[in-house]
C-alpha atoms as a PDB file:
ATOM      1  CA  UNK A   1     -38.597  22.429 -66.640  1.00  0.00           C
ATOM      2  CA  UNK A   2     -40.373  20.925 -69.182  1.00  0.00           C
ATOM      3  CA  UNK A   3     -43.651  22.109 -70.815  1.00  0.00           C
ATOM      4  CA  UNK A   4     -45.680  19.504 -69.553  1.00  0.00           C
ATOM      5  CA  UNK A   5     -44.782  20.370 -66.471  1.00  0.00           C
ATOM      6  CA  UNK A   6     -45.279  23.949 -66.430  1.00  0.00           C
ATOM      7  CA  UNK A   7     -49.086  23.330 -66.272  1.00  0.00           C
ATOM      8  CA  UNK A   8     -51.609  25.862 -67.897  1.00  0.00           C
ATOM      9  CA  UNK A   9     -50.134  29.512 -68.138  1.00  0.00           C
ATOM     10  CA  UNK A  10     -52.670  31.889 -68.616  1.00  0.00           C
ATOM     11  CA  UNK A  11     -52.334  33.520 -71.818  1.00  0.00           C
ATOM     12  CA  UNK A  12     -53.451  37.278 -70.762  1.00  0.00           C
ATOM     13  CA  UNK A  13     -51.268  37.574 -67.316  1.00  0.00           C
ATOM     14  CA  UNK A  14     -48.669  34.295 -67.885  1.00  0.00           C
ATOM     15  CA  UNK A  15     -49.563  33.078 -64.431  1.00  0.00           C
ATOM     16  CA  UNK A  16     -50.521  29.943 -63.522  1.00  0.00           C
ATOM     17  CA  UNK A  17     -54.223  27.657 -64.135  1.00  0.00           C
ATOM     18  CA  UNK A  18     -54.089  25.957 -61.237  1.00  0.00           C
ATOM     19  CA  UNK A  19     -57.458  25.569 -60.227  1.00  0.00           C
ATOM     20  CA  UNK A  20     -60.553  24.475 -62.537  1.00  0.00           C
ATOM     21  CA  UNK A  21     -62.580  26.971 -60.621  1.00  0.00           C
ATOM     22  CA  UNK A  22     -60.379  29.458 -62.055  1.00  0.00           C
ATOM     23  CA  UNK A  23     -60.467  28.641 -65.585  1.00  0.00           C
ATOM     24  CA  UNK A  24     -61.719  30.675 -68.745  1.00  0.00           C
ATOM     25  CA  UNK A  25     -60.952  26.818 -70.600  1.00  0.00           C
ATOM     26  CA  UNK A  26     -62.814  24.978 -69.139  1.00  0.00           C
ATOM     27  CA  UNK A  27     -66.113  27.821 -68.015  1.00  0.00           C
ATOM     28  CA  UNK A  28     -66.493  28.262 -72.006  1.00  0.00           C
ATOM     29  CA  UNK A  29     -66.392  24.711 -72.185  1.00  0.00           C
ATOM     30  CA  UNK A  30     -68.638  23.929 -69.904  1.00  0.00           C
ATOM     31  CA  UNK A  31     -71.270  26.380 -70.677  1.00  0.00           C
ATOM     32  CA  UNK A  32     -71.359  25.198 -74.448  1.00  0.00           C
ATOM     33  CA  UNK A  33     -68.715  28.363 -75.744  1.00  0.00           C
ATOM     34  CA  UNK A  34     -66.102  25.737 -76.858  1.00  0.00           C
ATOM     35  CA  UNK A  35     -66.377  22.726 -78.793  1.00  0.00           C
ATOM     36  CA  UNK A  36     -64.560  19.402 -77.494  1.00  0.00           C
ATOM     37  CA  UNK A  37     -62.495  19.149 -80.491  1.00  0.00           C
ATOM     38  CA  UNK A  38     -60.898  22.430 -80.013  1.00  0.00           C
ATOM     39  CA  UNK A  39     -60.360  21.986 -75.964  1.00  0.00           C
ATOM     40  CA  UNK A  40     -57.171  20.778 -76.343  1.00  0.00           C
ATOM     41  CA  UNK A  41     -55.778  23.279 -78.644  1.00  0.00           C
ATOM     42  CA  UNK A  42     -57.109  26.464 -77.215  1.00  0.00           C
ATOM     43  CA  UNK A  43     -55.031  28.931 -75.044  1.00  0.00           C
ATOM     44  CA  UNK A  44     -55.690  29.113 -71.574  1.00  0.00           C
ATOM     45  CA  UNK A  45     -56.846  32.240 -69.135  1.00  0.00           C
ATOM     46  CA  UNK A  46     -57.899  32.720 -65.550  1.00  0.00           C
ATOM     47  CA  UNK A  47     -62.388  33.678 -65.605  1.00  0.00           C
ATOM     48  CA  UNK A  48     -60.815  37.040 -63.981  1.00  0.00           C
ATOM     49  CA  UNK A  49     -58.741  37.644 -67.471  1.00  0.00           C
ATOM     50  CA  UNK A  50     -62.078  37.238 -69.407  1.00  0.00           C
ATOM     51  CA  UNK A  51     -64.148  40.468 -67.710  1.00  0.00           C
ATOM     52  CA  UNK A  52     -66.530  40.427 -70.306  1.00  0.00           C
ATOM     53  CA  UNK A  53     -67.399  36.467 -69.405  1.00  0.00           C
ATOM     54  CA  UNK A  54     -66.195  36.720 -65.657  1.00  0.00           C
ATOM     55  CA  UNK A  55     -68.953  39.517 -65.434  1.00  0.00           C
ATOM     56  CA  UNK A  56     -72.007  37.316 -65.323  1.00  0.00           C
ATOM     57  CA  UNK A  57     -70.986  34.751 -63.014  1.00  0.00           C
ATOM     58  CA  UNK A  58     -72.683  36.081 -59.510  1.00  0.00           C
ATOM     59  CA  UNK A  59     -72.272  34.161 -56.918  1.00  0.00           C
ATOM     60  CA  UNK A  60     -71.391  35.223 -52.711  1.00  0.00           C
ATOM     61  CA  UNK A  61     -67.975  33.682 -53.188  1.00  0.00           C
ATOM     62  CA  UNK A  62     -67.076  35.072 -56.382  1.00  0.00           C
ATOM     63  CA  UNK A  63     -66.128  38.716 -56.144  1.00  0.00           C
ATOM     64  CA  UNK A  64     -68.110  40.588 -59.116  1.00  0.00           C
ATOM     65  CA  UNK A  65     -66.396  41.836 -62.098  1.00  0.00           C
ATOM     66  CA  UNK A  66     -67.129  45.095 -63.312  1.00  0.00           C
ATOM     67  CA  UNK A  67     -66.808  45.960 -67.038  1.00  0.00           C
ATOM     68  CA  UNK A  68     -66.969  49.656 -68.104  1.00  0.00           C
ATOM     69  CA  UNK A  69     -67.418  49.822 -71.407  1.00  0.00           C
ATOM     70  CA  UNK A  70     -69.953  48.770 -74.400  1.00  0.00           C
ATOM     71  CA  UNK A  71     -69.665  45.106 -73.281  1.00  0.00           C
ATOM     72  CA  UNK A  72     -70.706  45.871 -69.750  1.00  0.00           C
ATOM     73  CA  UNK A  73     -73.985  44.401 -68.226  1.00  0.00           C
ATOM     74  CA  UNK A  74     -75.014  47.988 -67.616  1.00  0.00           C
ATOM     75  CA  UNK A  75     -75.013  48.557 -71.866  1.00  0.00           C
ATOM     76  CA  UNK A  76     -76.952  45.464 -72.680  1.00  0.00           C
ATOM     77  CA  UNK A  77     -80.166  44.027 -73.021  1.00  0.00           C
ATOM     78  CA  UNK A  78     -81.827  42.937 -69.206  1.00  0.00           C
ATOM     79  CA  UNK A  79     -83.076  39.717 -70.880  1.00  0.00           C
ATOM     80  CA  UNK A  80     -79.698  38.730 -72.507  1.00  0.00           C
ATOM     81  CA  UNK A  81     -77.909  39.733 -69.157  1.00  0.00           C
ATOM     82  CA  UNK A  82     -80.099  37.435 -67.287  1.00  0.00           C
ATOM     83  CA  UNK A  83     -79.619  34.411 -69.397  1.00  0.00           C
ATOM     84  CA  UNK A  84     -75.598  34.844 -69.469  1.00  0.00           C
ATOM     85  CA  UNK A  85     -75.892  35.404 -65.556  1.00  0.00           C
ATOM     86  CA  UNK A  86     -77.734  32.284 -65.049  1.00  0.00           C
ATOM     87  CA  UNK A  87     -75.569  30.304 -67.799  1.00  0.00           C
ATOM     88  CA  UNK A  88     -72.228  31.108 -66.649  1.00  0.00           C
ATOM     89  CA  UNK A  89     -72.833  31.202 -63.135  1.00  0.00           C
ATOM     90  CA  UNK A  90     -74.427  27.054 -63.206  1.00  0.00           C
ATOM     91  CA  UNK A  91     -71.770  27.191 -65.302  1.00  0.00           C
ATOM     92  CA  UNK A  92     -68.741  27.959 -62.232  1.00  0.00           C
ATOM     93  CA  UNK A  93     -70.893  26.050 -59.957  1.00  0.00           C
ATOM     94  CA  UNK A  94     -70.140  22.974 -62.366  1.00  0.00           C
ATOM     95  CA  UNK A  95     -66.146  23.732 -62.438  1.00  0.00           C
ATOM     96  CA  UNK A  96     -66.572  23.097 -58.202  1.00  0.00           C
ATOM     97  CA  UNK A  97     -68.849  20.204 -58.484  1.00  0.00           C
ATOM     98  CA  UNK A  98     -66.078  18.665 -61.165  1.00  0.00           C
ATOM     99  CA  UNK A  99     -63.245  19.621 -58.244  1.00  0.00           C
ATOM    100  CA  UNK A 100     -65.512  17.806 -55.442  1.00  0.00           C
ATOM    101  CA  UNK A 101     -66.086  14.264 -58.196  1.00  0.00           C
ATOM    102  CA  UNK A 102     -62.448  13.617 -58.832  1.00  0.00           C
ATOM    103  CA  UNK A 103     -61.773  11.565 -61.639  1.00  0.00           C
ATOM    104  CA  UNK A 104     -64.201  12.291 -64.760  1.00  0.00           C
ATOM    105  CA  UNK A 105     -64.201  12.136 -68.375  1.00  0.00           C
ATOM    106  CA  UNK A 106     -63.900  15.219 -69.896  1.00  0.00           C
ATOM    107  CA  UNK A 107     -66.884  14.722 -72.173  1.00  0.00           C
ATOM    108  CA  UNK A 108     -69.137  14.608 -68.712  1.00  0.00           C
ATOM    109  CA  UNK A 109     -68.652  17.834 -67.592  1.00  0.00           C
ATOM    110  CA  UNK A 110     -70.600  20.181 -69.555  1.00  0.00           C
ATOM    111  CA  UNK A 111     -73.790  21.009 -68.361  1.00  0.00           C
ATOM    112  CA  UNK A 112     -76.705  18.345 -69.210  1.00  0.00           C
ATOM    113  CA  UNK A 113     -77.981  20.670 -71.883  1.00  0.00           C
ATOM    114  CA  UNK A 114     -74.770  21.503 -73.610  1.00  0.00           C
ATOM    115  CA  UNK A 115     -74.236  17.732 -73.837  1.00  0.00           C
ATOM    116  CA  UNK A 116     -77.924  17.232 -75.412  1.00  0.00           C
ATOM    117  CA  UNK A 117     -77.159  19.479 -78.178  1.00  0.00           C
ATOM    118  CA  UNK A 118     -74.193  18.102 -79.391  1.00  0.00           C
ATOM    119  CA  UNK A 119     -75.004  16.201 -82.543  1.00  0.00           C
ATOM    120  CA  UNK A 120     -75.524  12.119 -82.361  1.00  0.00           C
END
């Protein structure tokens, strides 16, 4: 099979991307953690293979993520933990609105205020 065809292997557990509601790639991206110059040469890995980003996204249909050490919610600052909730979690809801739209340009799909900061 050829690369290309493989699709996007996760680089922690070697399975397969297959959904964009799934994807560590495109969640950083989307929430402003990746520039779009480096997109296409970054490795891929499932949210779930991230704990320590997968951690803040709460939502009823995403199970929770539980990390027990220094990096866990429970060890940080309320404030901080609040904003990364609420950023990564618009942030997963944007990955399913970008699976419900189809066709889009990949410059489109961070959130509106990721997009405003990046330089004119």
């Amino acid at each position: 099979m050829a690369k290309c065809d493989e699709g996007y292997l996760c680089q922690v557990c070697g399975q397969d991307v297959a959904e964009i509601t799934d994807s560590d790639l495109y969640l950083r991206y989307v929430i402003g953690h990746l520039d779009p110059e480096l997109l296409h040469a970054t490795p891929e890995r499932h949210i779930r293979c991230n704990p320590v980003l997968a951690q803040f996204i709460v939502d009823d249909n995403f199970t929770p993520v539980v990390v027990d050490d220094e990096f866990g919610k429970a060890y940080l600052d309320p404030e901080y933990v609040r904003q990364q909730e609420s950023l990564a979690t618009r942030g997963w809801h944007r990955l399913a609105e970008i699976k419900s739209l189809g066709e889009v340009s990949v410059l489109e799909i961070p959130l509106p205020e990721v997009i405003a900061a990046w330089p004119k």
